[in-house]
Protein backbone atom coordinates (compact mmCIF):
# COMPACT_ATOMS: atom_id res chain seq x y z
CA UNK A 1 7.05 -3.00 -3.45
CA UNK A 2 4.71 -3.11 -0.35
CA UNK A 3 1.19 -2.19 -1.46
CA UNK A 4 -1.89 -0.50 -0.09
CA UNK A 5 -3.15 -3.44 2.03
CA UNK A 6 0.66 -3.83 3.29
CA UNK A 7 0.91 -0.05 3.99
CA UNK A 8 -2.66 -0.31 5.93
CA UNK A 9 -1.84 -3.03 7.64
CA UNK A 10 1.79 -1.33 9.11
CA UNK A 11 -0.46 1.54 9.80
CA UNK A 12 -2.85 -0.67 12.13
CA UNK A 13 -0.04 -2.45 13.51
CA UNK A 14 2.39 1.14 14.41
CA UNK A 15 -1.09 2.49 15.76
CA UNK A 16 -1.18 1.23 19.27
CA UNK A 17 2.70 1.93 19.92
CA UNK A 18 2.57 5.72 18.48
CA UNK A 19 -1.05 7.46 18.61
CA UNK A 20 -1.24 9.42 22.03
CA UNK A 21 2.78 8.70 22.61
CA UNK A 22 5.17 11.53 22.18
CA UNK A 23 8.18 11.83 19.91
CA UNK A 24 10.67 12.25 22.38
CA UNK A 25 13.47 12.06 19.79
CA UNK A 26 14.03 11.18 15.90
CA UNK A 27 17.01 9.60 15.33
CA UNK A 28 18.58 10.09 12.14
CA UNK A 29 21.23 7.51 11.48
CA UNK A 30 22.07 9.11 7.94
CA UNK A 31 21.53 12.52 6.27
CA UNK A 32 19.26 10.79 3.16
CA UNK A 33 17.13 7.46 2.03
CA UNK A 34 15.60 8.00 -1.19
CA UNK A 35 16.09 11.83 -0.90
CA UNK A 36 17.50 14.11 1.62
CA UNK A 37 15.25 14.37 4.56
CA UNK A 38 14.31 17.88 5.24
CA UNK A 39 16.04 20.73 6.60
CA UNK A 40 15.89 20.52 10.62
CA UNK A 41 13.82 17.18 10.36
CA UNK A 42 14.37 15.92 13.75
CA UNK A 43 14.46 19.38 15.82
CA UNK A 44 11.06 20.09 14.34
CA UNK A 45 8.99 16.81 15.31
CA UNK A 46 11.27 15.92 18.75
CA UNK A 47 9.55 16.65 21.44
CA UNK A 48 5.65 16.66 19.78
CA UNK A 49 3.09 14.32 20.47
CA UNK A 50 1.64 11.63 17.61
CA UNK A 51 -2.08 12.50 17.26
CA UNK A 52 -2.81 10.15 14.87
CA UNK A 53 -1.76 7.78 12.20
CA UNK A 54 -3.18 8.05 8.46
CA UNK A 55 -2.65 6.44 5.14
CA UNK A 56 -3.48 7.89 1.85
CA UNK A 57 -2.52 5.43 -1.36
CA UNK A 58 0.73 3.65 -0.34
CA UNK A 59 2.01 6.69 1.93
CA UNK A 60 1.82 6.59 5.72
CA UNK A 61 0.97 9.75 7.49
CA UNK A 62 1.88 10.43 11.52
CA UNK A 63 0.40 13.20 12.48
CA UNK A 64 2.00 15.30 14.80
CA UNK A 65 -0.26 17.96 17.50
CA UNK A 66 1.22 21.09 16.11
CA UNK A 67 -0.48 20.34 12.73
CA UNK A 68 2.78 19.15 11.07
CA UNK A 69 2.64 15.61 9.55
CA UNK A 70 5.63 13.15 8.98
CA UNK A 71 5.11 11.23 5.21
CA UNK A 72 6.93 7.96 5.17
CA UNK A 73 7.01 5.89 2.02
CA UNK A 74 8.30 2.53 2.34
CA UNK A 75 9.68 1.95 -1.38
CA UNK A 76 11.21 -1.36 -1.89
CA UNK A 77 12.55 -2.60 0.97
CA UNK A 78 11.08 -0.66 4.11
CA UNK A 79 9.91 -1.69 7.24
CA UNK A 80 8.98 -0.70 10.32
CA UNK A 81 9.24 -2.95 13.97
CA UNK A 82 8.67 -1.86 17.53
CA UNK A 83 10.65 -2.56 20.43
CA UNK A 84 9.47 -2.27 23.94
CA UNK A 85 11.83 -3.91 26.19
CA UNK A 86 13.39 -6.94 25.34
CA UNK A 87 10.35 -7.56 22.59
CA UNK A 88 10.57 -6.63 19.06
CA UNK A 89 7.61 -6.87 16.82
CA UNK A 90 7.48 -6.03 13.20
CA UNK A 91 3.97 -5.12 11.64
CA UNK A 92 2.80 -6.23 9.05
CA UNK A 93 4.25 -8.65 6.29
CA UNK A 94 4.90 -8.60 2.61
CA UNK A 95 5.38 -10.76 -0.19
CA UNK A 96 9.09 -10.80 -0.47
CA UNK A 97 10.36 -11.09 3.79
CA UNK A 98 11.90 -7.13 5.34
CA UNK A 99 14.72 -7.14 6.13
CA UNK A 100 15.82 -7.25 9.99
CA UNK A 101 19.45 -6.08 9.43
CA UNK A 102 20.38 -3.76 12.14
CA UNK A 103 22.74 -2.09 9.82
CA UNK A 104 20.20 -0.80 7.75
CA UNK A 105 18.55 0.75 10.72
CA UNK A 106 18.09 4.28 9.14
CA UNK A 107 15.34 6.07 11.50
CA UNK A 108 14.40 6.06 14.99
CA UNK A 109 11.44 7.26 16.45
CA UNK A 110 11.95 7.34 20.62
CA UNK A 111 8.28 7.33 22.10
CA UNK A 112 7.35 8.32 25.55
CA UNK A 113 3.80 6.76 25.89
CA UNK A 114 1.46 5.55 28.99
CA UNK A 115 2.39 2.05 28.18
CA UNK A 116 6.17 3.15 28.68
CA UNK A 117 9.10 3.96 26.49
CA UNK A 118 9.14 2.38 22.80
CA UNK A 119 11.35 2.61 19.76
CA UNK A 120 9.80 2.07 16.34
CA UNK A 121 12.45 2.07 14.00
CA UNK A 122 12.73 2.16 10.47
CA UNK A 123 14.73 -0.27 8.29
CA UNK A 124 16.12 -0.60 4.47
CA UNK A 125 18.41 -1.70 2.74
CA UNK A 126 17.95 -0.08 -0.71
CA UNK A 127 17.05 3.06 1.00
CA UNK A 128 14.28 3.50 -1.90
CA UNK A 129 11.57 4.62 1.07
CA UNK A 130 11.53 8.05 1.67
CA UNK A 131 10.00 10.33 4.67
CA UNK A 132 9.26 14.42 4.59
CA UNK A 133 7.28 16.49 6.40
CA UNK A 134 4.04 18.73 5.18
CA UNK A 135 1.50 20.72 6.76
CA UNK A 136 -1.79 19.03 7.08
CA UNK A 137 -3.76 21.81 6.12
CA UNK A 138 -1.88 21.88 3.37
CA UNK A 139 -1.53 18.27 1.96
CA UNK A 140 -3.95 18.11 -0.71
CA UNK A 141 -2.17 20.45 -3.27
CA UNK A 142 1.13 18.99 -2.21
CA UNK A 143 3.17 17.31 -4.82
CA UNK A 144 3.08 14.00 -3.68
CA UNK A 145 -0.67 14.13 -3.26
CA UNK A 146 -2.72 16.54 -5.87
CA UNK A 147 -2.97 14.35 -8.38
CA UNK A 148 -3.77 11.28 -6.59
CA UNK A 149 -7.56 9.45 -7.48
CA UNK A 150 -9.58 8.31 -5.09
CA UNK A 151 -9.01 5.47 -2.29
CA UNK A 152 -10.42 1.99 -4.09
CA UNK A 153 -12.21 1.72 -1.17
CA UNK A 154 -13.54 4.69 -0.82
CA UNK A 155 -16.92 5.96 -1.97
CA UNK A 156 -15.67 8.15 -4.50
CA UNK A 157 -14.70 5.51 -6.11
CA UNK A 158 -17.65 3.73 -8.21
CA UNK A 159 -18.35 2.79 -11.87
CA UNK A 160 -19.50 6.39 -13.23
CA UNK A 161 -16.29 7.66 -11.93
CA UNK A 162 -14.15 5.43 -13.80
CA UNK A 163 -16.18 5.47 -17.43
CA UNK A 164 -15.70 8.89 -16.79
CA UNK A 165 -11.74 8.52 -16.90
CA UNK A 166 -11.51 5.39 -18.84
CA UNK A 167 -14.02 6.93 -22.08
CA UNK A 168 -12.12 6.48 -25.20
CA UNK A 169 -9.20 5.25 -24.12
CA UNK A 170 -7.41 2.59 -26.02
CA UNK A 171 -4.24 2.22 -22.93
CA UNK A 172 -4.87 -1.64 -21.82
CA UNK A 173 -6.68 -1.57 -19.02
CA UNK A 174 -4.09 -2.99 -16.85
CA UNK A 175 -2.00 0.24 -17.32
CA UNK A 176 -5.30 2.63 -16.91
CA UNK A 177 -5.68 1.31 -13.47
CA UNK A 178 -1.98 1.46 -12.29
CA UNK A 179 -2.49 4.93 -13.15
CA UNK A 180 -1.94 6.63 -9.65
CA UNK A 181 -4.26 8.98 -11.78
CA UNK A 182 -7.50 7.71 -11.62
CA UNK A 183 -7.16 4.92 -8.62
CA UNK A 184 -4.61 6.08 -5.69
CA UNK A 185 -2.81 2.96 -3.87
CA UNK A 186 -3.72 0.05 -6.54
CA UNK A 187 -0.27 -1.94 -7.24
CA UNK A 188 0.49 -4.65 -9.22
CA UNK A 189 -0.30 -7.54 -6.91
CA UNK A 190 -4.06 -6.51 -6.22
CA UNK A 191 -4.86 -5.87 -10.11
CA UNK A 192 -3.40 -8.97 -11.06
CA UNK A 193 -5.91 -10.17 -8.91
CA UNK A 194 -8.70 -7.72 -9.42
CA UNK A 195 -8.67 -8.14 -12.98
CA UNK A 196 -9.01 -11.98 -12.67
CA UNK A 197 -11.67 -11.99 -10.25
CA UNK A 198 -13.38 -9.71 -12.99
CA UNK A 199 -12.77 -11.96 -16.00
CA UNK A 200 -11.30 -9.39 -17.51
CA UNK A 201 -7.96 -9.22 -19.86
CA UNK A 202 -5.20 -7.12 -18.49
CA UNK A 203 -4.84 -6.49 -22.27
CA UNK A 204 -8.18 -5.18 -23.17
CA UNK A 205 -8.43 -1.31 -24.17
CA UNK A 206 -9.89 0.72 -21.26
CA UNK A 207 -12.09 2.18 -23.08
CA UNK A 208 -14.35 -1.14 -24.21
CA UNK A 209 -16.30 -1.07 -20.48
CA UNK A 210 -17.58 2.36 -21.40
CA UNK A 211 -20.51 2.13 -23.53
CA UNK A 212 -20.72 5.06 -26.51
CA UNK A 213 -23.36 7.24 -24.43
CA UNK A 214 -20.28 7.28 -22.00
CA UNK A 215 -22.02 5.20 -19.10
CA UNK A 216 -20.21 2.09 -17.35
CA UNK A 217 -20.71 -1.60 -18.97
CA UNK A 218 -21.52 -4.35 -16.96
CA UNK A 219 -17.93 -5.79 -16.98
CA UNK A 220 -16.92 -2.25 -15.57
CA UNK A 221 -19.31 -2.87 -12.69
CA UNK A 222 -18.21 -6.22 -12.18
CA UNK A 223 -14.00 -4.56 -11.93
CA UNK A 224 -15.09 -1.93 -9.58
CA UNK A 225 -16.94 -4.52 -7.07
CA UNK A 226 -13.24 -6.88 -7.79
CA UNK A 227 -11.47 -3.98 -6.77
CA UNK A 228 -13.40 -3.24 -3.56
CA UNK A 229 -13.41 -6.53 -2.42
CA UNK A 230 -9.38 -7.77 -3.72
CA UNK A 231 -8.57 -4.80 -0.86
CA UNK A 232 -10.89 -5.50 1.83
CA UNK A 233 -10.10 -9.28 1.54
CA UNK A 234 -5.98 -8.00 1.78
CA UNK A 235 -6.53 -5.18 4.41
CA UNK A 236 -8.34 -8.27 6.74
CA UNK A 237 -6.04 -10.88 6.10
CA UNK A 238 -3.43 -8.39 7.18
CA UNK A 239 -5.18 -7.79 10.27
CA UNK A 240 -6.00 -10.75 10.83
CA UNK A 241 -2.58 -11.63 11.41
CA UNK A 242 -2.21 -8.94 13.86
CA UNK A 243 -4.84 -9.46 16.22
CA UNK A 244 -4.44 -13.21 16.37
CA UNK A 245 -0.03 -13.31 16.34
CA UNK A 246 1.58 -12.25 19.54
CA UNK A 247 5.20 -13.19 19.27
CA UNK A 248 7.42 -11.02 17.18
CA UNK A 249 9.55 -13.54 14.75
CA UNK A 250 8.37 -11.87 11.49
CA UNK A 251 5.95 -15.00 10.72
CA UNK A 252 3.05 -12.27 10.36
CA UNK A 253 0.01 -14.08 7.79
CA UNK A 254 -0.56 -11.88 4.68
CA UNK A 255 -2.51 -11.99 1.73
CA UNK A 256 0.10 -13.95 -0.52
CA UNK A 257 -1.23 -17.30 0.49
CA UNK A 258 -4.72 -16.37 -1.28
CA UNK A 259 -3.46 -15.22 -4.20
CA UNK A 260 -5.13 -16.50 -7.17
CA UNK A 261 -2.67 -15.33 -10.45
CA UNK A 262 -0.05 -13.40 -9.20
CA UNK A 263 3.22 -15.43 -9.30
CA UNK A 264 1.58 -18.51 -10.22
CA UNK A 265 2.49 -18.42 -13.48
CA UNK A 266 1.69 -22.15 -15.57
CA UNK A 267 -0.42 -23.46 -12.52
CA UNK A 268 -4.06 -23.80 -13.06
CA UNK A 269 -6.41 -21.27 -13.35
CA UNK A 270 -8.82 -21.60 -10.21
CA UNK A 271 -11.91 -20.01 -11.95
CA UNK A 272 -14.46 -23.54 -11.96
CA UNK A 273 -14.56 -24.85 -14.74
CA UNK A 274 -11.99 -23.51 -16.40
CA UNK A 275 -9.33 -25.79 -17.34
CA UNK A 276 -6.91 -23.03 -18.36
CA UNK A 277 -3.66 -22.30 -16.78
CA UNK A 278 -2.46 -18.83 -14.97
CA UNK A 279 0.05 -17.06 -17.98
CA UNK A 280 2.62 -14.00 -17.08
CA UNK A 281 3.14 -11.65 -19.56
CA UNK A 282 5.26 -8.44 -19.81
CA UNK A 283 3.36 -4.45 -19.51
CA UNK A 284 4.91 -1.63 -19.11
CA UNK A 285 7.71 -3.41 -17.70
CA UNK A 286 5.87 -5.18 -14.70
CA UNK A 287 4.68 -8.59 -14.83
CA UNK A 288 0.76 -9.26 -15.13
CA UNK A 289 -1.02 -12.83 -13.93
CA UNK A 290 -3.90 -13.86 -15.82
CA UNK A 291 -6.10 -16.70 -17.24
CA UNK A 292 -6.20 -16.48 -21.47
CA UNK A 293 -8.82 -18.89 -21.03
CA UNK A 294 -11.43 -16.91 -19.11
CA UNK A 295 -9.96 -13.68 -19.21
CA UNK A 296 -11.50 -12.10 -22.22
């Protein structure tokens, strides 16, 4: 499933085509993806101009000028790609390739913008994404959104925070920060790779990098710092790849090539010194990347 530095990176990439543009039509190619879209869907947003484009944890937010704003979730297989002419361009890349299908063109957003007419459309084949419609003003006590943590980039985020939500907890750690809960947006992928960065053991009880007067340990500083920079390093590599690829054929860079455990699985641990090699073991049902050897 695409995650937060994916979904930021689509964001960056839709940006140019849609913000300012209006929404001269939506397309809908089929009454449902995930779940039914919403009642008058594409009479409600045809016709309104694209004020901005948001993320918040793995959901991408268009915002529309009449203070409506569209949610799309991409789920397992979405994608978005622009056409402008005869060019297509698809933003953003992910660890397993989107799929380019036309028959699993679902969504089409017709744009009117100074640059000229446009079509971003959406695509998937498992029709696991999902898109809906709130008010902004209204967003934070929405369902999909009121419970969420903070952004792991975001300055809410720190080590106080998370003793504060990890105190006495004996759920492995790997599971306390997939927790939607107390971090919005973190996935698999990026805590693999947090966790290793960290030296720390997907395995370990969440509550050992609290101390007992409840105040973070230094391994706890050392995940938070992991977790800030795992993202940053993602969200650049990501748009990295935009700014410096042109042509449209999908071969978009992203941050799969750096990866240091995830889905390397009996290759060697690249901590120096080490010697150990990267295991995968099962949590929860997802696979987690680590080094036995320095990941105490």
């Amino acid at each position: 499933m695409p995650e937060l530095p994916e979904v930021e990176t689509v964001r960056r990439g839709l940006a140019p085509s849609m913000e300012g543009a209006v929404l001269k039509e939506l397309e809908l190619r089929r009454n449902d993806l995930r779940f039914p879209f919403p009642a008058d869907f594409a009479e409600t947003v045809s016709g309104r101009g694209i004020a901005s484009l948001s993320r918040r944890a793995k959901y991408l937010l268009i915002d529309l000028d009449d203070g409506q704003t569209i949610v799309a979730h991409l789920g397992m297989s979405g994608s978005f790609r622009i056409e402008a002419g005869r060019e297509a361009q698809m933003p953003g890349e992910f660890h397993h390739p989107r799929s380019k299908d036309e028959k699993h063109d679902h969504v089409v957003f017709h744009l009117a913008g100074a640059g000229g007419d446009a079509r971003v459309i959406y695509n998937d084949p498992r029709r696991f994404g999902f898109m809906d419609m709130v008010r902004r003003a209204e967003m934070a006590n929405h369902p999909f959104f009121r419970d969420l943590g903070p952004e792991p980039t975001g300055n809410e985020l720190d080590a106080d925070y998370l003793a504060k939500r990890f105190a006495g907890k004996a759920q492995p750690l790997k599971s306390a920060l997939l927790d939607q809960k107390n971090i919005a947006g973190l996935g698999n992928i990026y805590v693999c790779e947090a966790l290793w960065r960290s030296h720390l053991s997907p395995l370990r009880a969440a509550g050992t990098l609290v101390t007992d007067a409840g105040k973070p340990t230094e391994a706890l500083l050392a995940l938070v710092e992991a977790i800030r920079e795992v993202i940053a390093d993602a969200i650049a590599a990501g748009g990295s790849s935009l700014r410096d690829h042109i042509q449209t054929d999908g071969s978009l860079g992203y941050f799969q090539h750096s990866f240091s455990v995830y889905d390397r699985e009996s290759q060697p641990c690249g901590t120096p010194g080490c010697g150990g090699t990267v295991s995968r073991i099962v949590q929860a049902g997802r696979s987690s990347f680590y080094c036995a050897s320095c990941q105490g």
